[in-house]
C-alpha atoms as a PDB file:
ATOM      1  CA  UNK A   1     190.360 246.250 115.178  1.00  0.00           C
ATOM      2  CA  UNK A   2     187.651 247.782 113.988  1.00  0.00           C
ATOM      3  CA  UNK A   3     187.136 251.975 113.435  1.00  0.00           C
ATOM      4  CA  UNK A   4     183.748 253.143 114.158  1.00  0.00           C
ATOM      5  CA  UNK A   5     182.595 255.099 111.578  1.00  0.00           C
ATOM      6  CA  UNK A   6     180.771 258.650 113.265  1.00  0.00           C
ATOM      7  CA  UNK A   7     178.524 260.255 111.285  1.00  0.00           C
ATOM      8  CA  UNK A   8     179.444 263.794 110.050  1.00  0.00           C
ATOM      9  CA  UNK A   9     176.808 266.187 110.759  1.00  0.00           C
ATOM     10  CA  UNK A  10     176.382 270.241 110.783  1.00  0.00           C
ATOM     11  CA  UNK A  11     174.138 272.521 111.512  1.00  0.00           C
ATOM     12  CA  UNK A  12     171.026 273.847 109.198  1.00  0.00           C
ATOM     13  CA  UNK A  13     173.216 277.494 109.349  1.00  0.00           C
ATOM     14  CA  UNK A  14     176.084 275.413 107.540  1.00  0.00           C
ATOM     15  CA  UNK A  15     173.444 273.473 105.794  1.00  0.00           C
ATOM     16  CA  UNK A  16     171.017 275.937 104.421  1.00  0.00           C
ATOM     17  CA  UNK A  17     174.480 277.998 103.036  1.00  0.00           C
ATOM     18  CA  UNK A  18     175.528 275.023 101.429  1.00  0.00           C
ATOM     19  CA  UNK A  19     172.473 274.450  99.567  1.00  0.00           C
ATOM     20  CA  UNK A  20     172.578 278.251  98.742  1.00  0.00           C
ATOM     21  CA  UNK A  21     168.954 278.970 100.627  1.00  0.00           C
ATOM     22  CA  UNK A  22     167.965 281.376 103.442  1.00  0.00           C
ATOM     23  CA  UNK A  23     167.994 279.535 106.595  1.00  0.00           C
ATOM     24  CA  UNK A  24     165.102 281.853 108.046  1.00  0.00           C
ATOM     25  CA  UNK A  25     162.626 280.808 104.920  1.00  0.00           C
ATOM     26  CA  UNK A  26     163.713 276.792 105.063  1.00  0.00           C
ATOM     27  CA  UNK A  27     160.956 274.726 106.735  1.00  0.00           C
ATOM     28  CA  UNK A  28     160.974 274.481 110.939  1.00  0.00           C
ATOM     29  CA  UNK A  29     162.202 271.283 110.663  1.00  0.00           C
ATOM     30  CA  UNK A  30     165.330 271.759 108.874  1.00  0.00           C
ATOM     31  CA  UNK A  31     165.820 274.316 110.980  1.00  0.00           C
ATOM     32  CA  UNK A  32     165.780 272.619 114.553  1.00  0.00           C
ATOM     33  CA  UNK A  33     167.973 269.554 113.646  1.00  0.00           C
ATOM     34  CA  UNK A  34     171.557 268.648 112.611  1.00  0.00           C
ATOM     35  CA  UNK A  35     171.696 267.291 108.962  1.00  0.00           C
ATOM     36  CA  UNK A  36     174.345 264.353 108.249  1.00  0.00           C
ATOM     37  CA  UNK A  37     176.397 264.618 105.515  1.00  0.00           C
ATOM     38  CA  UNK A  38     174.574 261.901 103.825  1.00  0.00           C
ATOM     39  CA  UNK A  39     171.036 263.931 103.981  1.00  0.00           C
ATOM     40  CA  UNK A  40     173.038 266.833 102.556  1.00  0.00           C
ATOM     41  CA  UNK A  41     173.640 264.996  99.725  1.00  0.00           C
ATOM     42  CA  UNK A  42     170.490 263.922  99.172  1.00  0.00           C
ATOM     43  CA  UNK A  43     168.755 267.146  99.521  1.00  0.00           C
ATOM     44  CA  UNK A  44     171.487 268.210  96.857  1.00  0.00           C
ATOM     45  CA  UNK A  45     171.021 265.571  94.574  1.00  0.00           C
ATOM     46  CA  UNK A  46     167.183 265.095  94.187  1.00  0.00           C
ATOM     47  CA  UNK A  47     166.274 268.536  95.691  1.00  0.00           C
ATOM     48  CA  UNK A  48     162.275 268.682  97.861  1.00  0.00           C
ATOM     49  CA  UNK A  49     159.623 271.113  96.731  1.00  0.00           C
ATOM     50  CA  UNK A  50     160.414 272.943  99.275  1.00  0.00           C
ATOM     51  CA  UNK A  51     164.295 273.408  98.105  1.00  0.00           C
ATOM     52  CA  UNK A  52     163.584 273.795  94.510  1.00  0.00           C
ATOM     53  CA  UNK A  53     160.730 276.499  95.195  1.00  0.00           C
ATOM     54  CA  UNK A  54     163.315 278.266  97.836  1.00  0.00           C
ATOM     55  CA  UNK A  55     166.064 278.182  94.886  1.00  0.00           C
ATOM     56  CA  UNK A  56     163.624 279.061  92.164  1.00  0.00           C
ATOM     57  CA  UNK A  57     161.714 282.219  94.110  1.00  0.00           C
ATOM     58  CA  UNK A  58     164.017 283.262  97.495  1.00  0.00           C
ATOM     59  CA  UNK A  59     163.847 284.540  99.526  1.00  0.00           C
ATOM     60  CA  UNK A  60     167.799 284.235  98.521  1.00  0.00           C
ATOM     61  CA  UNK A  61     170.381 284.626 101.189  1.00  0.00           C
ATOM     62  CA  UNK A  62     173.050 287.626 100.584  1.00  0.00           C
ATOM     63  CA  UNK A  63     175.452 285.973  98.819  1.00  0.00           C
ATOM     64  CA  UNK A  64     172.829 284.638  96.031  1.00  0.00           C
ATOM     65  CA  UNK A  65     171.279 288.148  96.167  1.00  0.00           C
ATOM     66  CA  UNK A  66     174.945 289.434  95.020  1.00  0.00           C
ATOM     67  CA  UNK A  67     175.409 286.845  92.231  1.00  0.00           C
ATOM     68  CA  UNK A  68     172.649 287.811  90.853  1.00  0.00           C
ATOM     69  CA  UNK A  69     172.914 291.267  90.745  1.00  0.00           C
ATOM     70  CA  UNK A  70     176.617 291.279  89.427  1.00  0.00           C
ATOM     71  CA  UNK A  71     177.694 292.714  92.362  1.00  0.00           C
ATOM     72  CA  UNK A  72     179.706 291.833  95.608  1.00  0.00           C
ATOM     73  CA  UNK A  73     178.157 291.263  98.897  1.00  0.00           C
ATOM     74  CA  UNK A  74     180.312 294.465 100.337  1.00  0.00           C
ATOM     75  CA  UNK A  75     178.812 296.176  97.472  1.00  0.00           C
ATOM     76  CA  UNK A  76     174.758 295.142  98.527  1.00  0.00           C
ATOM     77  CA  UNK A  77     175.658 296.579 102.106  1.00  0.00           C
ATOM     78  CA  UNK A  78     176.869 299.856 100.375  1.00  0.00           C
ATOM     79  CA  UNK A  79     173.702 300.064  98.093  1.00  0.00           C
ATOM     80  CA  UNK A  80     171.463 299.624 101.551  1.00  0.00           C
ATOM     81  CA  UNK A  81     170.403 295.939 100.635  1.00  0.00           C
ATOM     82  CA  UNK A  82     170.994 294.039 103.785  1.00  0.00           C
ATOM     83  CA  UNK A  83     168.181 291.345 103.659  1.00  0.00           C
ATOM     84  CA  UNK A  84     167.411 288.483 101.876  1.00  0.00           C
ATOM     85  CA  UNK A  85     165.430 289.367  98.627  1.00  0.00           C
ATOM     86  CA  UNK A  86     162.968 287.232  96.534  1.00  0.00           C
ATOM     87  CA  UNK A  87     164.128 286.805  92.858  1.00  0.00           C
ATOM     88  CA  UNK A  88     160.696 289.508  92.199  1.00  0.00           C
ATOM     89  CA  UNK A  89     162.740 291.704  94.319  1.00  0.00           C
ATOM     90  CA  UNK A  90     166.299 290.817  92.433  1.00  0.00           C
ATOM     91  CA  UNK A  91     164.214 291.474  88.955  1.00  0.00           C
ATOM     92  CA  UNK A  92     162.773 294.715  89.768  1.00  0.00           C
ATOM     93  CA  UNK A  93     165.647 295.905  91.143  1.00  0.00           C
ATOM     94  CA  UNK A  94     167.677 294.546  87.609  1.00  0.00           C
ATOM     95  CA  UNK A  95     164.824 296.591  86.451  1.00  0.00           C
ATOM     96  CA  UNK A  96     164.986 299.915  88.022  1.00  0.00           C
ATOM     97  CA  UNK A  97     168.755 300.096  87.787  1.00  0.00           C
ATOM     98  CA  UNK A  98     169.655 302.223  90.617  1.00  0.00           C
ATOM     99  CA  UNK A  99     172.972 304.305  90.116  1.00  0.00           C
ATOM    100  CA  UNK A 100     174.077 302.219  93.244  1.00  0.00           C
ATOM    101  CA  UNK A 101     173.650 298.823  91.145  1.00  0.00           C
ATOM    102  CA  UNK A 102     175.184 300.268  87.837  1.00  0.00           C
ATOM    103  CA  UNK A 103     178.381 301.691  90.421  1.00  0.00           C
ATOM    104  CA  UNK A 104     178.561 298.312  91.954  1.00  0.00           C
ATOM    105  CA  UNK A 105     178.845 296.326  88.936  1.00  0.00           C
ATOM    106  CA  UNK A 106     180.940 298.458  87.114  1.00  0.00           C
ATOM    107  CA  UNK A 107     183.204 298.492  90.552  1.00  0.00           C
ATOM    108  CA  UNK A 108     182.507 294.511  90.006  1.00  0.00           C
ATOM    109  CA  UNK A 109     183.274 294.165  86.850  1.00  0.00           C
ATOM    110  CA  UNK A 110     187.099 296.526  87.332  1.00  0.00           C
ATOM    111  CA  UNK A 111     187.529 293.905  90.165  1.00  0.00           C
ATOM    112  CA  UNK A 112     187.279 290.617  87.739  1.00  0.00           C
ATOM    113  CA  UNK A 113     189.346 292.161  85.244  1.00  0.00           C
ATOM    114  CA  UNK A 114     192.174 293.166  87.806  1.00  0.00           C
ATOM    115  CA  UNK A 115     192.186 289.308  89.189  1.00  0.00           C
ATOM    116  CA  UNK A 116     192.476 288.041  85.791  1.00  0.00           C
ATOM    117  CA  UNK A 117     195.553 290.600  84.894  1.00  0.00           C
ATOM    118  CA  UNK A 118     197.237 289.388  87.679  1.00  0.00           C
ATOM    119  CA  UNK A 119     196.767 285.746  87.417  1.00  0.00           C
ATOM    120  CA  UNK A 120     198.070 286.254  84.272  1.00  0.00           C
ATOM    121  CA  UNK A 121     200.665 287.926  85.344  1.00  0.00           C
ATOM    122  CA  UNK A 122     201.667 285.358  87.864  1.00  0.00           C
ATOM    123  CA  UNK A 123     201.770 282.974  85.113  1.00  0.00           C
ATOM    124  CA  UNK A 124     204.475 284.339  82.817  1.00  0.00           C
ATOM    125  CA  UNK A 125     206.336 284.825  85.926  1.00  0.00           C
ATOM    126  CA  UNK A 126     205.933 281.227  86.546  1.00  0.00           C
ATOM    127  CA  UNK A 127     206.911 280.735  83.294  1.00  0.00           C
ATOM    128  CA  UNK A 128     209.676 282.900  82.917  1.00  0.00           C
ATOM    129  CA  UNK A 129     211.472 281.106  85.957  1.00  0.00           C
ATOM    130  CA  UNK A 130     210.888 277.606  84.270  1.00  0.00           C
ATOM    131  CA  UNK A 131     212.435 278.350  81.287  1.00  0.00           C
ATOM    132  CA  UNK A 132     215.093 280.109  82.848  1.00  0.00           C
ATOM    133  CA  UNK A 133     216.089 277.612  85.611  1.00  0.00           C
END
């Protein structure tokens, strides 16, 4: 018997956030098809003008606008940025330095070192229960 292998596909939405773009700034064609899984690997692995220029210059989709910015995407909403921004944007707002952005990554940074406490944390309780078993 033989299995029929379907071909995995997804939409440019699921795409475009996979490759870390802006769906609305990807070319119309990407963004009226289904891309296999296969393509999507492709596209990752030797990248299009298109891709590397979107990746290089944005417009960047929330999530890279964050990143960038040291900041979390909760924390872009509360400083008023809710669009996609080009990395000119991202620089001359890295620039300016709003009390918004300096809040947000301070709140950012207090939020990393939390996580880290308390995987530590979790870890010599782990431990503690190994040795003591």
């Amino acid at each position: 018997m033989t299995s029929h292998k379907t071909t995995q596909t997804m939409k440019p939405a699921t795409a475009a956030k996979k490759l870390g773009v802006y769906l609305e700034a990807t070319p119309a064609e990407f963004q009226e098809g289904v891309v296999t899984r296969s393509e999507l690997n492709a596209l990752q692995a030797e990248p299009p003008q298109w891709l590397q220029e979107l990746r290089r210059n944005g417009p960047h989709p929330r999530p890279v606008v964050a990143s960038k910015l040291g900041v979390s995407i909760a924390g872009l909403a509360r400083g008023g940025v809710t669009e996609a921004l080009t990395t000119e944007q991202i620089d001359a707002l890295k620039q300016e330095n709003p009390e918004w952005l300096q809040k947000e990554r301070t709140t950012q940074a207090e939020v990393r070192k939390e996580a880290v406490r308390i995987k530590e944390k979790q870890a010599e309780q782990a431990e503690r229960r190994q040795s003591g078993s």
